[in-house]
Protein backbone atom coordinates (compact mmCIF):
# COMPACT_ATOMS: atom_id res chain seq x y z
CA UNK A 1 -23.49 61.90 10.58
CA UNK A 2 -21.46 62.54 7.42
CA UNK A 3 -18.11 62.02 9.47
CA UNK A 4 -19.50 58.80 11.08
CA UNK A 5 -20.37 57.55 7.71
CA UNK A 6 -16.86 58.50 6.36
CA UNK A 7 -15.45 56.36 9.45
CA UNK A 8 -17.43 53.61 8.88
CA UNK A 9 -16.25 53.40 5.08
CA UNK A 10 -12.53 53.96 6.14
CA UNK A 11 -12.85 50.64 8.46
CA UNK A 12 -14.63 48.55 6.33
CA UNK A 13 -11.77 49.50 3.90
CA UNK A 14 -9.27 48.81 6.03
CA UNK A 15 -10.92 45.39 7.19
CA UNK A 16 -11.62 44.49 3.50
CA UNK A 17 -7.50 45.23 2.98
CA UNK A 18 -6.44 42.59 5.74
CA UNK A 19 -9.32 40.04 5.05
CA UNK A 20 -8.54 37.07 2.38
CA UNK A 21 -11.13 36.99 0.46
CA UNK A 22 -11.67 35.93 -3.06
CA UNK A 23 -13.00 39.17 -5.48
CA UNK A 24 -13.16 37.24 -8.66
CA UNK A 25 -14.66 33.55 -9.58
CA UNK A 26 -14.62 32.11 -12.75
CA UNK A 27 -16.04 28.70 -13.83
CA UNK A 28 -15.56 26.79 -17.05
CA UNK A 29 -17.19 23.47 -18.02
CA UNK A 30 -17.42 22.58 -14.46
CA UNK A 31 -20.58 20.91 -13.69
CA UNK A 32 -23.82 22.65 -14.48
CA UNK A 33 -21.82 25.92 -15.36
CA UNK A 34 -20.83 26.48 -19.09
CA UNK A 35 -19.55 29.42 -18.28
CA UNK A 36 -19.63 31.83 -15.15
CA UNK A 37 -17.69 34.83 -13.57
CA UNK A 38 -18.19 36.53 -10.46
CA UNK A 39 -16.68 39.88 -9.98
CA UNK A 40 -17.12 40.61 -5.75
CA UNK A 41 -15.50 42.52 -3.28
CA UNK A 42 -13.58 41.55 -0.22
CA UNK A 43 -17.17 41.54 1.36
CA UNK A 44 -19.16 38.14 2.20
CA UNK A 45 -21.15 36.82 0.17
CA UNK A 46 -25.03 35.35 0.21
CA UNK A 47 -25.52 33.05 -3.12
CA UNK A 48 -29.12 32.78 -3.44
CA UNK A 49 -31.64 30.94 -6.12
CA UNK A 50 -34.12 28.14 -6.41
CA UNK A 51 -32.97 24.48 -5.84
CA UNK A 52 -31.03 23.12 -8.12
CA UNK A 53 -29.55 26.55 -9.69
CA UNK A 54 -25.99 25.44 -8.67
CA UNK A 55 -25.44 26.86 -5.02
CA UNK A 56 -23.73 24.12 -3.89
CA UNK A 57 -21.96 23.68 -6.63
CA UNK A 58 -20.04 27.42 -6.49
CA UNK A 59 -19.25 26.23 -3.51
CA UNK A 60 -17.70 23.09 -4.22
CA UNK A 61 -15.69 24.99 -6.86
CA UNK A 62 -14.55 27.43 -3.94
CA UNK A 63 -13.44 24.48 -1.87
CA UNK A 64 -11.04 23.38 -4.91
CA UNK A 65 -8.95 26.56 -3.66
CA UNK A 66 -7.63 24.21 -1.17
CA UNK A 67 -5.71 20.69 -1.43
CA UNK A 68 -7.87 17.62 -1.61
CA UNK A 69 -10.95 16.45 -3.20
CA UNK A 70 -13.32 19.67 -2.17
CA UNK A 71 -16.51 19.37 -0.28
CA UNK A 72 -18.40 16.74 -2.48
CA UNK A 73 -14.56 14.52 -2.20
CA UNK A 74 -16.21 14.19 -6.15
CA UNK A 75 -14.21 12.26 -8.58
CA UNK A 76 -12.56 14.60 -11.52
CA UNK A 77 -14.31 13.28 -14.19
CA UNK A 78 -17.63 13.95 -12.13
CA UNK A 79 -16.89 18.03 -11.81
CA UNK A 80 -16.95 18.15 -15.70
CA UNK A 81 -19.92 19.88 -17.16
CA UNK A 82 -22.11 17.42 -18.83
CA UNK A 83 -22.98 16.90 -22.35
CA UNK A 84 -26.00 18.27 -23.51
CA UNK A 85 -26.62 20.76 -21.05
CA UNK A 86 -25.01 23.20 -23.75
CA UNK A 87 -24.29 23.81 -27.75
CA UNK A 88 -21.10 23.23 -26.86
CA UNK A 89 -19.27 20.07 -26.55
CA UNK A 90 -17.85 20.15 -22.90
CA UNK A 91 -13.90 20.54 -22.27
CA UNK A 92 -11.73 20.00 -19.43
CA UNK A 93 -13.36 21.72 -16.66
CA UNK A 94 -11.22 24.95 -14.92
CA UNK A 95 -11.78 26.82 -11.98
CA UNK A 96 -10.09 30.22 -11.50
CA UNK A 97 -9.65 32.66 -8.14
CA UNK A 98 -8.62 36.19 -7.89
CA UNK A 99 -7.67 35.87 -4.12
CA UNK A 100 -6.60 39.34 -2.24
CA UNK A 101 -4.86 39.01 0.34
CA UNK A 102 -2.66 41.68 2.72
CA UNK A 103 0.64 41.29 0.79
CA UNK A 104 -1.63 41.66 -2.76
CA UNK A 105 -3.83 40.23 -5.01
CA UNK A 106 -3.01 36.23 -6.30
CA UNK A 107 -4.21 34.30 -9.53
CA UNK A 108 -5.06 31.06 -8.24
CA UNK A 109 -6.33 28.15 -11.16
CA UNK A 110 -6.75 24.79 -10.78
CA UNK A 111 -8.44 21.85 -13.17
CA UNK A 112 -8.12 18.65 -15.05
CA UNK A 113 -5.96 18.68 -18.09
CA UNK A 114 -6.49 17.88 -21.49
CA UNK A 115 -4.02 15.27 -21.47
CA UNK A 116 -6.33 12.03 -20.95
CA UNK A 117 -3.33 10.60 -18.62
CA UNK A 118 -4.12 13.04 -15.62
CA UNK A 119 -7.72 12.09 -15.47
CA UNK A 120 -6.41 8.32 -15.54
CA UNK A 121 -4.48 9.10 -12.54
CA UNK A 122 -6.97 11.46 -10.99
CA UNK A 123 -4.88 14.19 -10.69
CA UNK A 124 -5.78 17.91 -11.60
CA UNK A 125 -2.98 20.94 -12.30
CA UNK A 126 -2.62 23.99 -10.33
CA UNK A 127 -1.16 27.29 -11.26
CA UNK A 128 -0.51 30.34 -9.58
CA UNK A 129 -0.03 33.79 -10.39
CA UNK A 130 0.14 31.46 -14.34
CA UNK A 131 2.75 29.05 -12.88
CA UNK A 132 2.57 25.55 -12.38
CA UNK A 133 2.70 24.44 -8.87
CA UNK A 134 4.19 20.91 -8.50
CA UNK A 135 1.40 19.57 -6.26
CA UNK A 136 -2.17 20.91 -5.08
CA UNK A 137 -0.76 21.10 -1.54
CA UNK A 138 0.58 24.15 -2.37
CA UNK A 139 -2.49 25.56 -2.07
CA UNK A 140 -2.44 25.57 1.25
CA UNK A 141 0.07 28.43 1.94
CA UNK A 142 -1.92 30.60 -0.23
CA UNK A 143 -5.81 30.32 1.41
CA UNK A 144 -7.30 28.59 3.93
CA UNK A 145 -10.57 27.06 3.50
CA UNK A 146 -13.16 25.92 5.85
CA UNK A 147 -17.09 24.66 5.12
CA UNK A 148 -19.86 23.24 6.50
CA UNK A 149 -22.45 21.32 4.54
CA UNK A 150 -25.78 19.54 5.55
CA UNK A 151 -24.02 16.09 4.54
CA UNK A 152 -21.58 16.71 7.49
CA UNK A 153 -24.32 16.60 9.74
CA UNK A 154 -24.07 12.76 10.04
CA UNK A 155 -20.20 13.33 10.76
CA UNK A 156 -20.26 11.96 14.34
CA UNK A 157 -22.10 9.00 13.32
CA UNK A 158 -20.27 8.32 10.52
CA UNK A 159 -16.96 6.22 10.57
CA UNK A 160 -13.55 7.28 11.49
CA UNK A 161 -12.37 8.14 8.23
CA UNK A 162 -14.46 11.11 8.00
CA UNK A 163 -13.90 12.54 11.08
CA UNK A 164 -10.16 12.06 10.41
CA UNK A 165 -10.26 14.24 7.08
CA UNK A 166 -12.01 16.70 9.10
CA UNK A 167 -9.51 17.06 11.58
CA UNK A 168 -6.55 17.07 9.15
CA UNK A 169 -8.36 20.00 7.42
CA UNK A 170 -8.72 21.93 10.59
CA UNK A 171 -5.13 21.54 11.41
CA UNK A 172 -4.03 21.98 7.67
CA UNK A 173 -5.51 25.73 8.12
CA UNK A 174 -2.69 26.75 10.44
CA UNK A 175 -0.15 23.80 9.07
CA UNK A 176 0.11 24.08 5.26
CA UNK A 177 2.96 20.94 5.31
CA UNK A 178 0.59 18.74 7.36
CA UNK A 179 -0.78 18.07 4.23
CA UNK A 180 2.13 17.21 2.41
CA UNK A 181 3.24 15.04 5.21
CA UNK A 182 -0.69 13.10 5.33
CA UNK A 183 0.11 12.78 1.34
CA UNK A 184 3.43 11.37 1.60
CA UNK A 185 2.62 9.35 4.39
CA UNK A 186 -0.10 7.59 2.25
CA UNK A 187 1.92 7.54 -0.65
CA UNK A 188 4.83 5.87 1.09
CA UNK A 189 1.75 3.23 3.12
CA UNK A 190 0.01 2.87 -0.66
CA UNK A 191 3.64 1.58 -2.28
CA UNK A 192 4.60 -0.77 0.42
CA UNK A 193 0.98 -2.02 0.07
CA UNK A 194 1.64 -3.05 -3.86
CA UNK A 195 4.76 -4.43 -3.14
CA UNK A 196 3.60 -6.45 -0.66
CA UNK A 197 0.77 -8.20 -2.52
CA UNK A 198 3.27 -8.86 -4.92
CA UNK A 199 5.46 -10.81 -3.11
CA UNK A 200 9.01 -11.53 -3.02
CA UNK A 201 9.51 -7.51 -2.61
CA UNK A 202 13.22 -6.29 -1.72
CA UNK A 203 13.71 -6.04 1.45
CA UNK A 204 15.79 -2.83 1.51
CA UNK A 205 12.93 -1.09 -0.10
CA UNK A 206 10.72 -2.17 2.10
CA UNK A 207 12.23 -1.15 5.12
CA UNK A 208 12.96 2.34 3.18
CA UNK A 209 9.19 2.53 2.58
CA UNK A 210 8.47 2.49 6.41
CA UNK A 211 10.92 4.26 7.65
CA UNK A 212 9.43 6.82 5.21
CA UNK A 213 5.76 5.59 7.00
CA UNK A 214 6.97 6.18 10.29
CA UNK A 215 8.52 9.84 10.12
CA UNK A 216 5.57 10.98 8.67
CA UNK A 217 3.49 9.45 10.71
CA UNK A 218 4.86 10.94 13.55
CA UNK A 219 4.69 14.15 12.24
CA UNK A 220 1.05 13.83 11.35
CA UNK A 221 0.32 12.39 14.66
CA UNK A 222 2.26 15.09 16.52
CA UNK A 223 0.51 18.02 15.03
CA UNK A 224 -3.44 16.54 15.26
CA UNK A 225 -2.28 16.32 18.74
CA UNK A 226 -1.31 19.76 18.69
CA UNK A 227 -4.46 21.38 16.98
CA UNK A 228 -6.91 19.60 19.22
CA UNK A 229 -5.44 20.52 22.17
CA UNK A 230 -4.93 24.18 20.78
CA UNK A 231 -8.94 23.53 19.16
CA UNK A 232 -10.08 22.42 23.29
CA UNK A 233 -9.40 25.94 23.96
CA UNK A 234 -10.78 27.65 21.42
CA UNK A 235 -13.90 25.34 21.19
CA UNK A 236 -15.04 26.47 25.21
CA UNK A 237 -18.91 27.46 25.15
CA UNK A 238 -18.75 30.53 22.61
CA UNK A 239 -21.44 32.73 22.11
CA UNK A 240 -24.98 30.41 21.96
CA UNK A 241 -22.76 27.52 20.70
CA UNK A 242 -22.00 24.28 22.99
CA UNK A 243 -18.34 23.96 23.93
CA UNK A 244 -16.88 20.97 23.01
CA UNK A 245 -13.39 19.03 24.07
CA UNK A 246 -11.53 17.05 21.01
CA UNK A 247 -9.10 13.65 21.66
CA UNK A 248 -7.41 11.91 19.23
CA UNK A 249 -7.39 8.08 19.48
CA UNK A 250 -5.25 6.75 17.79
CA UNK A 251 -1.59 4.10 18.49
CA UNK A 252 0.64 6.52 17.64
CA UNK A 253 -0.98 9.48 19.15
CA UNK A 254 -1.17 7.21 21.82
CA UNK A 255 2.55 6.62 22.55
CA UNK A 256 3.27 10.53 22.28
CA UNK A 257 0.38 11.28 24.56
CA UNK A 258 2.17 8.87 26.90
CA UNK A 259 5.37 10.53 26.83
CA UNK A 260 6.71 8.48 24.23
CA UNK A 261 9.51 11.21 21.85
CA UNK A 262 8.84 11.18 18.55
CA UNK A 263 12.48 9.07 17.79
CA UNK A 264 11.06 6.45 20.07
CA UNK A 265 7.61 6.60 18.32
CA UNK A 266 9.23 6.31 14.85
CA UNK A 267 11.68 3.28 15.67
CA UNK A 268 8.24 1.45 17.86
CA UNK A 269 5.99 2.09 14.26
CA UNK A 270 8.92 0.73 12.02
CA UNK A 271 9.05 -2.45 14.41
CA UNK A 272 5.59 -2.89 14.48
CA UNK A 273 5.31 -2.44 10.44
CA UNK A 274 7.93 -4.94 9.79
CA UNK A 275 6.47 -7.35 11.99
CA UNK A 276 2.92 -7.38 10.60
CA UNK A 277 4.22 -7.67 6.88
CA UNK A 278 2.88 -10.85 6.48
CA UNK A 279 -0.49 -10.11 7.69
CA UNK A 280 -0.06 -6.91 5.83
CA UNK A 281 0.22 -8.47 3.02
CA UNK A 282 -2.77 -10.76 3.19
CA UNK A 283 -5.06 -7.69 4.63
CA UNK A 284 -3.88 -5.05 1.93
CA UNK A 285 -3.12 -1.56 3.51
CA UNK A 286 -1.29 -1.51 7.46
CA UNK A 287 -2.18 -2.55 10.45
CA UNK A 288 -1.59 0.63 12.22
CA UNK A 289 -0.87 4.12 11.57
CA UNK A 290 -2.29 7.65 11.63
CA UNK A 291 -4.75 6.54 8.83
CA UNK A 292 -6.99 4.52 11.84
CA UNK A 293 -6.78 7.49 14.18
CA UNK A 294 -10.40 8.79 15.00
CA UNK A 295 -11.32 12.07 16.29
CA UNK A 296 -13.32 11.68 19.70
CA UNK A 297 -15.78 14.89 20.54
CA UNK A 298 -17.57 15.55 23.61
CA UNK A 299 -20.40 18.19 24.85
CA UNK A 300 -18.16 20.09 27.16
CA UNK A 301 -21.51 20.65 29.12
CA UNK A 302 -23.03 17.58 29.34
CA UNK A 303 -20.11 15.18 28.95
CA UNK A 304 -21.93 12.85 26.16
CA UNK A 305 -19.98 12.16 22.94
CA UNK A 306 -20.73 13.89 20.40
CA UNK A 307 -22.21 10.49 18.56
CA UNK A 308 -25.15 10.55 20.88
CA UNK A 309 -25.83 13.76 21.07
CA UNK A 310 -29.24 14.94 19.53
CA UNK A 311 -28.80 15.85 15.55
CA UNK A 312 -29.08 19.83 16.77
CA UNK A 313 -26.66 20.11 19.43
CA UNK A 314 -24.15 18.01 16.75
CA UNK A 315 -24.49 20.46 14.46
CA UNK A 316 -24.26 23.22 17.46
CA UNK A 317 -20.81 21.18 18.44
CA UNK A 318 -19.70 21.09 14.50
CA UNK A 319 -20.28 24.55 14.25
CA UNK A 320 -18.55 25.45 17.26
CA UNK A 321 -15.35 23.63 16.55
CA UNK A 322 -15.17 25.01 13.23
CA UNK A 323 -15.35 28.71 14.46
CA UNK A 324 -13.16 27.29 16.86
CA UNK A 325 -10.65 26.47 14.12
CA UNK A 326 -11.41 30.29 12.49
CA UNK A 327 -10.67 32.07 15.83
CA UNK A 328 -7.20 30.11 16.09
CA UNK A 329 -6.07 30.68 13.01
CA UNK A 330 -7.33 34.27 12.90
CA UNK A 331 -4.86 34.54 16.34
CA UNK A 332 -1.79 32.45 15.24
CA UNK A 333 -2.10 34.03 11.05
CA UNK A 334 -3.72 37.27 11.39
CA UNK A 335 -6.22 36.14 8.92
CA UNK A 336 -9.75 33.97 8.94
CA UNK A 337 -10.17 31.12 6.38
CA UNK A 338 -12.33 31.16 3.68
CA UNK A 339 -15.98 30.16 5.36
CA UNK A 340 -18.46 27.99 2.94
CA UNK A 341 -21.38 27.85 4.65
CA UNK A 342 -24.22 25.79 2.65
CA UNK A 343 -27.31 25.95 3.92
CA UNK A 344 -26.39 26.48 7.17
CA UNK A 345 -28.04 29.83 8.66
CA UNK A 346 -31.25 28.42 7.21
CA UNK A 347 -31.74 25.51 9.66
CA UNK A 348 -30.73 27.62 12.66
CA UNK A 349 -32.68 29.33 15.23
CA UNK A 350 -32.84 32.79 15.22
CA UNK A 351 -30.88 32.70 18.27
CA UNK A 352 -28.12 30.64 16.79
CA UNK A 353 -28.31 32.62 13.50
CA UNK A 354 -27.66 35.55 15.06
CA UNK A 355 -24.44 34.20 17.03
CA UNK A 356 -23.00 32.95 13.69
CA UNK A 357 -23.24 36.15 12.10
CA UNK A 358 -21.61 38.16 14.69
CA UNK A 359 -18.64 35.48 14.94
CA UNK A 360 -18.53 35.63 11.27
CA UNK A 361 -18.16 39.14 11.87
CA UNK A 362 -15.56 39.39 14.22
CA UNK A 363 -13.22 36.93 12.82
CA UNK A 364 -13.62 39.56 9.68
CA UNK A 365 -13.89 36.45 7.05
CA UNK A 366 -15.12 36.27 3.96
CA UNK A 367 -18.45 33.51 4.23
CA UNK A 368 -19.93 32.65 1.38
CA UNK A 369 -23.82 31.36 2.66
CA UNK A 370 -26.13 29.83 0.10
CA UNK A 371 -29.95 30.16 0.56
CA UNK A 372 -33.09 29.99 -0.84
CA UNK A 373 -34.92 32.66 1.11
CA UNK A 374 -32.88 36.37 1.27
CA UNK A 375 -34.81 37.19 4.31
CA UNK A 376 -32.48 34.89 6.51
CA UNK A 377 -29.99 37.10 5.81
CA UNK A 378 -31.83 40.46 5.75
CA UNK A 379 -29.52 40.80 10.08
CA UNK A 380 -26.18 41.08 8.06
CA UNK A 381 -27.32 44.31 6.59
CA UNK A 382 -25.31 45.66 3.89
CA UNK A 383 -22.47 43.62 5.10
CA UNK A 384 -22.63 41.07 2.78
CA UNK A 385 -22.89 41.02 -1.25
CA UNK A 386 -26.29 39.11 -3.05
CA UNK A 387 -25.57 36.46 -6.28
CA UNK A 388 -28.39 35.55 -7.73
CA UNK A 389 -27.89 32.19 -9.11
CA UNK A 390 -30.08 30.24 -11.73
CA UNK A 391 -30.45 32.76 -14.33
CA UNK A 392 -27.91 33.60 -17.46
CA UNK A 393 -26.34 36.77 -16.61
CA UNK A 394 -25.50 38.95 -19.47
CA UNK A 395 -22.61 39.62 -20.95
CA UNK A 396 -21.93 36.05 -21.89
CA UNK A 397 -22.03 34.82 -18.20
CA UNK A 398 -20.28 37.76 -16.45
CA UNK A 399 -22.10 39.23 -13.82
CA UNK A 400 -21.23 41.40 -10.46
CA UNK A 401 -22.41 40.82 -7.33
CA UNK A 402 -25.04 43.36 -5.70
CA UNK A 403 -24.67 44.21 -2.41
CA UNK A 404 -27.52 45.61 -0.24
């Protein structure tokens, strides 16, 4: 028994060495946290307390480890810890990550300056290992980060734009440029945009501006192409999940899906972009491009889109793709994403519950799960590390998780 116990220890060590995980947390002036730091281990991790104690919230600081706007898509200003909720008066809000990884530990911070200017332009600074990165996207190369919450639920019958941010974080897991490319693409559609309302734009610039437009395009195109095709094999019933088959529409996934190469695709998009300048110009925005490109999901089983599907098997199929997503990544990086789970395990069966755990398991990621009842949870064992949230730790807010 001893020597099985000894074995067990050595894996989970050896696990915990190749999983990226984060193993400390630390929150300042963001949202209803003054103060908080986490010390963990590589092991998951069940944040539990009443409603309202700030579950989601850890979360949503979690999801800040990646590039965009997080799982709320909050406004900066709106992450800042209000007045009144302590002595103090509150300060730019910070978030800060010890994440380990296989090649070694990484200090990862990110947060809105002091400097009134960034919040104007809603950007926030990122540093790692205490140097500045010279965009969020860099992010990206460092940890992957996937999550689920109960407002994604209405994602299939929501509009496209969702869906499309959805898909562009799935393929962002295994593509750290993609994100770069989405962000210059906008940039680049966003500039030609103001200089079109504005009238009497040079021309030169212009057409530099789509050019620009259509290379990245492409690019983007090309790889959401990729990843759902890549995703339609992963996302093949799984466990108790639903399988589920991904399609991009969109005009220029279109013309690569039809053969089209991607020189041919960018010289067709910079045609079509000069042409509808005018009406561009009246509209605001473009015509066409990658940023009207839906994602399309069907019930492998049952052949119904996923948009009228019943509200459990949707969040059956959004579960399933983004396991999906885990279990590629896990195969083409040797390493799971981050999983947020809110509120997820509790509005399962005890079926489904139990599938999610063992997929959790053998992806070897570090989930973070927020509930308000521990028993859910009590199948993982001591797998998984308890944070009680809604009381003041002592120690000025510095508290260690349990794990049972």
């Amino acid at each position: 028994e001893r020597q099985s116990q000894v074995a067990d220890a050595e894996g989970r060590g050896s696990r915990d060495r190749s999983r990226v995980a984060v193993v400390r947390l630390t929150l300042s002036a963001f949202r209803c946290y003054d103060y908080r730091r986490l010390d963990l281990s590589p092991a998951s991790v069940v944040l539990t307390g009443p409603n309202g104690s700030g579950k989601t919230t850890m979360l949503e600081a979690l999801s800040l480890l990646a590039p965009g706007r997080g799982l709320r898509r909050a406004r900066l200003e709106e992450m800042k810890r209000l007045s009144g909720l302590s002595d103090r008066a509150p300060g730019p809000w910070a978030v800060a990550a010890r994440v380990r990884t296989p090649s070694g530990e990484i200090d990862v911070g990110t947060g809105l300056s002091a400097d009134p200017a960034s919040l104007a332009r809603e950007r926030r600074q990122v540093r790692i290992d205490a140097q500045p990165a010279r965009a969020h996207a860099a992010l990206a190369s460092i940890i992957a980060v996937s999550w689920l919450t109960p407002e994604m639920d209405r994602l299939f019958a929501e509009g496209a734009a969702a869906r499309r941010r959805f898909l562009d974080r799935l393929v962002s897991t295994l593509d750290p440029d993609h994100v770069r490319r989405v962000n210059a693409y906008d940039a680049a559609m966003q500039e030609r945009a103001r200089l079109l309302r504005r009238g009497n734009a040079d021309l030169g610039w212009l057409a530099a501006l789509e050019e620009t437009m259509a290379a990245r395009a492409v690019a983007v195109a090309a790889a959401r192409l990729d990843h759902a095709e890549r995703l339609n094999l992963e996302a093949r019933a799984h466990c108790a999940f639903p399988g589920a088959t991904l399609a991009v529409d969109g005009t220029v996934e279109g013309w690569l899906a039809d053969g089209q190469t991607a020189l041919a695709a960018e010289c067709r998009l910079r045609e079509a972009l000069a042409e509808a300048r005018s009406a561009d110009a009246e509209a605001g925005g473009a015509g066409v491009g990658p940023h009207r490109s839906d994602l399309l999901v069907h019930h492998l089983g049952s052949g119904r889109p996923a948009r009228i599907c019943s509200t459990g098997e949707q969040k059956a199929l959004l579960i399933a793709i983004v396991l999906a997503g885990a279990r590629l990544q896990k195969a083409e990086r040797g390493t799971a994403p981050l999983l947020l789970l809110d509120e997820v395990a509790a509005h399962l069966d005890a079926r489904h519950r139990t599938a999610l755990f063992a997929e959790i398991a053998s992806l070897d990621a570090q989930a973070w799960f927020t509930g308000t009842d521990t028993s859910v949870f009590a199948p993982l064992g001591d797998s998984v590390q308890f944070v009680l949230l809604g009381q003041e730790p002592s120690g000025g807010g510095h508290s260690a998780a349990q794990t049972r």
